[in-house]
N, C-alpha and C. Protein backbone atom coordinates (compact mmCIF):
# COMPACT_ATOMS: atom_id res chain seq x y z
N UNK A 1 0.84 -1.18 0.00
CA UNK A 1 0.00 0.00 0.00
C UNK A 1 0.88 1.24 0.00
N UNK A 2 0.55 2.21 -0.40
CA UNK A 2 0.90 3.35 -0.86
C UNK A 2 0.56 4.21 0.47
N UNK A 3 1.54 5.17 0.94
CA UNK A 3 1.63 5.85 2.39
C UNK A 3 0.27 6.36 2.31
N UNK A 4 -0.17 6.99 0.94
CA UNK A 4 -1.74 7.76 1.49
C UNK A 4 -2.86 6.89 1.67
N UNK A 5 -2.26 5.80 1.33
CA UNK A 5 -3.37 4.84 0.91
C UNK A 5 -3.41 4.28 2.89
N UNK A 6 -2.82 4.02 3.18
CA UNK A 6 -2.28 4.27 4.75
C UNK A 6 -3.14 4.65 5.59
N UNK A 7 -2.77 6.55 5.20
CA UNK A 7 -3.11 7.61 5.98
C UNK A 7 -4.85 7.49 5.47
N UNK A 8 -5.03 7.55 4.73
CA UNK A 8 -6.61 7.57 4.53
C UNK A 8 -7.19 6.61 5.58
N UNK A 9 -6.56 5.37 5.36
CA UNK A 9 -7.46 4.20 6.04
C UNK A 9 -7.67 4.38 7.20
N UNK A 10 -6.38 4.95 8.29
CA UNK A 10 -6.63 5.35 9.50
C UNK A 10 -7.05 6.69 9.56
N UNK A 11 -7.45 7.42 8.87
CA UNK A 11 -8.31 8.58 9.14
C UNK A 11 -9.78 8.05 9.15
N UNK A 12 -10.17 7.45 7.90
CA UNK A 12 -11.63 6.81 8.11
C UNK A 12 -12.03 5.80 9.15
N UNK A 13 -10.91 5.17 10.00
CA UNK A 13 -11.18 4.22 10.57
C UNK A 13 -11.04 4.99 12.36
N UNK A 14 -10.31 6.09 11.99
CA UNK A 14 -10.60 7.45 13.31
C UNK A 14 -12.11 8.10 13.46
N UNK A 15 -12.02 8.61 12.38
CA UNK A 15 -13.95 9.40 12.05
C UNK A 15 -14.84 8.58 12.42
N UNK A 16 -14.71 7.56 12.16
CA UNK A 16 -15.75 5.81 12.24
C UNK A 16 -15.79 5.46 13.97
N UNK A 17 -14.77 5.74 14.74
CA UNK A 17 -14.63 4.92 15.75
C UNK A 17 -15.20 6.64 16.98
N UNK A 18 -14.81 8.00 15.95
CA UNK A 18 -15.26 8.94 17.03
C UNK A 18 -16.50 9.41 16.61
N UNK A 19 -16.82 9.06 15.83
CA UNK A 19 -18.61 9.33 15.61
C UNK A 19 -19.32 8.21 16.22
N UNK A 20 -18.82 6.61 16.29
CA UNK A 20 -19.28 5.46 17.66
C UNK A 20 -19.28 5.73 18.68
N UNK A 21 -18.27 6.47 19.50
CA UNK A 21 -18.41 6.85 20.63
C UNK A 21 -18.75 7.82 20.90
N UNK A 22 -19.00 8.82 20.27
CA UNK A 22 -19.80 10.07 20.42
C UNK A 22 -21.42 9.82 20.30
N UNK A 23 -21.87 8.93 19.38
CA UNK A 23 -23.08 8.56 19.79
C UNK A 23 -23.64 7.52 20.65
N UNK A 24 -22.33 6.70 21.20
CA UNK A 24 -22.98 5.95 22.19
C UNK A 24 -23.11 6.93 23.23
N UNK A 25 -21.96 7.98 23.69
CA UNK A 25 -21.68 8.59 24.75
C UNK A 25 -23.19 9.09 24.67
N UNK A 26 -23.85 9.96 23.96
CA UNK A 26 -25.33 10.96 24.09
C UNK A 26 -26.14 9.91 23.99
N UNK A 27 -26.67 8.46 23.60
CA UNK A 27 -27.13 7.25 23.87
C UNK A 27 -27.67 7.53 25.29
N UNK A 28 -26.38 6.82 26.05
CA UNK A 28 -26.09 6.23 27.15
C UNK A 28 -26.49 7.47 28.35
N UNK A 29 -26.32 8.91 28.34
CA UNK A 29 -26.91 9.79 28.42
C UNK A 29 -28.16 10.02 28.68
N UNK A 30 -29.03 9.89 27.24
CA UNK A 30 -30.61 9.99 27.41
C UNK A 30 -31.24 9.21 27.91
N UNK A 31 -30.05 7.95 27.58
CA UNK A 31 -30.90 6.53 28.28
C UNK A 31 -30.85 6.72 29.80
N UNK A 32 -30.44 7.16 30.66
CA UNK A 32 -29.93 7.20 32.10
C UNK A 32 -30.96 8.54 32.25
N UNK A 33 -31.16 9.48 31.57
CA UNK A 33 -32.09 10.81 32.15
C UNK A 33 -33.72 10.39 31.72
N UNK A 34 -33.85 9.51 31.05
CA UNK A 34 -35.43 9.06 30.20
C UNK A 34 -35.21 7.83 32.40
N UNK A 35 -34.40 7.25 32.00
CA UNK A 35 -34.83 6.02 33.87
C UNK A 35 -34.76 6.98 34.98
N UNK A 36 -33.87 7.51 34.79
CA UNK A 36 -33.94 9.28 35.92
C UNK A 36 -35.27 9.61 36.23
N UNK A 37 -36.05 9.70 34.88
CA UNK A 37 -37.31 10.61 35.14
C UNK A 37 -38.41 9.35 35.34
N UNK A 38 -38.02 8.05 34.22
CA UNK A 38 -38.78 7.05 35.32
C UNK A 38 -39.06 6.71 36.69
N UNK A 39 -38.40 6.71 36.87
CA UNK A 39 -37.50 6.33 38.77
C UNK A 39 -38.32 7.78 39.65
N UNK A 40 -38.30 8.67 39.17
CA UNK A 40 -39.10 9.72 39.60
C UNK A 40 -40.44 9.65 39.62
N UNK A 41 -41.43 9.41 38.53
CA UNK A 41 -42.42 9.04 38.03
C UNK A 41 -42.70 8.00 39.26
N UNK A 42 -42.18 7.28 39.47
CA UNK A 42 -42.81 5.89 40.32
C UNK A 42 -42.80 6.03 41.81
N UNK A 43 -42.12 6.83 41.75
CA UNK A 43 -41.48 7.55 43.65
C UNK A 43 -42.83 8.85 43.60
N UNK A 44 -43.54 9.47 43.00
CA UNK A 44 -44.41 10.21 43.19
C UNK A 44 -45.75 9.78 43.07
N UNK A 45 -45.96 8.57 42.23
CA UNK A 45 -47.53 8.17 42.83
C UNK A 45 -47.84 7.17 43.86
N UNK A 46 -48.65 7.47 44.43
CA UNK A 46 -48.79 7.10 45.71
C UNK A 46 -48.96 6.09 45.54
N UNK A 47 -48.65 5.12 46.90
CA UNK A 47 -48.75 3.67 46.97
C UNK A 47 -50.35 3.36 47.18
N UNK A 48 -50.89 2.19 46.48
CA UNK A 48 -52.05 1.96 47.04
C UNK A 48 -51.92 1.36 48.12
N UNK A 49 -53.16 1.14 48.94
CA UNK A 49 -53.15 0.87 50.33
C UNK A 49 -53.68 -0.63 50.28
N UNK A 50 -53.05 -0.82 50.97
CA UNK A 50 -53.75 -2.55 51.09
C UNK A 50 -54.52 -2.72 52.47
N UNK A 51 -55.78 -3.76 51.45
CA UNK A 51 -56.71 -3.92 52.24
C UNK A 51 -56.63 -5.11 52.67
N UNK A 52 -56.91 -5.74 54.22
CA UNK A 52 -57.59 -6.72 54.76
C UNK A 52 -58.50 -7.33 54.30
N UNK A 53 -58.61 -8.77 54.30
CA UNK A 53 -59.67 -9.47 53.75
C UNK A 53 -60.68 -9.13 54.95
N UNK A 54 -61.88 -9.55 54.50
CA UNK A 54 -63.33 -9.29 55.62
C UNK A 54 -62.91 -10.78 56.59
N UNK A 55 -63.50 -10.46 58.04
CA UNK A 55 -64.07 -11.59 58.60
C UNK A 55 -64.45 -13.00 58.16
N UNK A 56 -65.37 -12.14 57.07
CA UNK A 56 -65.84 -13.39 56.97
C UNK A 56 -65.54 -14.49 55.55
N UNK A 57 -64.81 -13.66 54.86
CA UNK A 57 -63.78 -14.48 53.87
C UNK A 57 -62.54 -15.51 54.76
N UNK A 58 -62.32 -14.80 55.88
CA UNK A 58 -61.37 -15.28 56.50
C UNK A 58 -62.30 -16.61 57.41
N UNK A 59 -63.35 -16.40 58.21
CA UNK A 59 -64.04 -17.58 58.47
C UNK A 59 -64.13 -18.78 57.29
N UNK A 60 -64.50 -18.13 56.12
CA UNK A 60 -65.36 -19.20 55.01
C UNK A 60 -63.26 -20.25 54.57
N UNK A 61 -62.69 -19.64 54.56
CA UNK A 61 -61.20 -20.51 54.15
C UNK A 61 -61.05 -21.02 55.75
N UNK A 62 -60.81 -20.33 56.89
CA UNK A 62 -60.98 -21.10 57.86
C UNK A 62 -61.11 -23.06 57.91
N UNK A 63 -62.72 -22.63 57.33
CA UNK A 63 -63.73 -23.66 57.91
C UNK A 63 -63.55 -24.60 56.54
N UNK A 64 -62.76 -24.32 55.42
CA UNK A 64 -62.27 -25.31 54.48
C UNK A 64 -61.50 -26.61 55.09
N UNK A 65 -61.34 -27.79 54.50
CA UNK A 65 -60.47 -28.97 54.34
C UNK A 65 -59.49 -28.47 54.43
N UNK A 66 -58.29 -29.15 54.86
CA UNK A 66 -56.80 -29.02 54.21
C UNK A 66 -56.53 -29.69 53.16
N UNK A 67 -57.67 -30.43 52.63
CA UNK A 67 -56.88 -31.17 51.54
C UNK A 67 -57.52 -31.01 50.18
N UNK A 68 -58.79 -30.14 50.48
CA UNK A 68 -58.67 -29.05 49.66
C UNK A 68 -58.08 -27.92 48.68
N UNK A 69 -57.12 -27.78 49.95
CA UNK A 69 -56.07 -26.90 49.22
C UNK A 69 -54.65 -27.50 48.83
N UNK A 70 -54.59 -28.77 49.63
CA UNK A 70 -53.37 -29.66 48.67
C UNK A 70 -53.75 -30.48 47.43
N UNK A 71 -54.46 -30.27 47.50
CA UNK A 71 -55.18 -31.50 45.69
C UNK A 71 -55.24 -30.18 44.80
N UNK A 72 -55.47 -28.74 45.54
CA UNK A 72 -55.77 -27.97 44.19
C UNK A 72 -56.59 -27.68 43.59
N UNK A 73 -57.85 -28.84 43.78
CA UNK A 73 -59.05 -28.52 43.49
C UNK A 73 -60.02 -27.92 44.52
N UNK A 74 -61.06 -26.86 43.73
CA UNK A 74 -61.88 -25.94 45.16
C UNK A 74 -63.28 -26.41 44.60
């Protein structure tokens, strides 16, 4: 190969490798400020509240079989 023939190849193969990392770098960036603002999003709506079953859901499984619930079938 011929010296320019050379110098070209590693110039295009420079431009190639800093335009890759220049767009992963702003990538990797938006990707981290887009979960930023996720992560925010999820920390501001409120938790729902959990409810207790009634009495009497809790009587009616109570007063079930045990083997009921090991066979699987209800």
């Amino acid at each position: 190969m011929h010296y320019t023939q050379v110098i070209m190849k590693k110039l295009a193969l420079s431009v190639s490798g800093i335009s890759l990392f220049v767009a992963g770098y702003y990538h990797v960036h938006r990707h981290a400020a887009y979960t930023a603002a996720q992560n925010a999003a999820v920390l501001e709506t409120p938790a729902t509240p959990t409810t207790q079953p009634s009495q009497k859901t809790l009587a009616v499984f109570a007063s079930l079989p045990t083997k009921v619930f090991l066979d699987g079938k209800f």
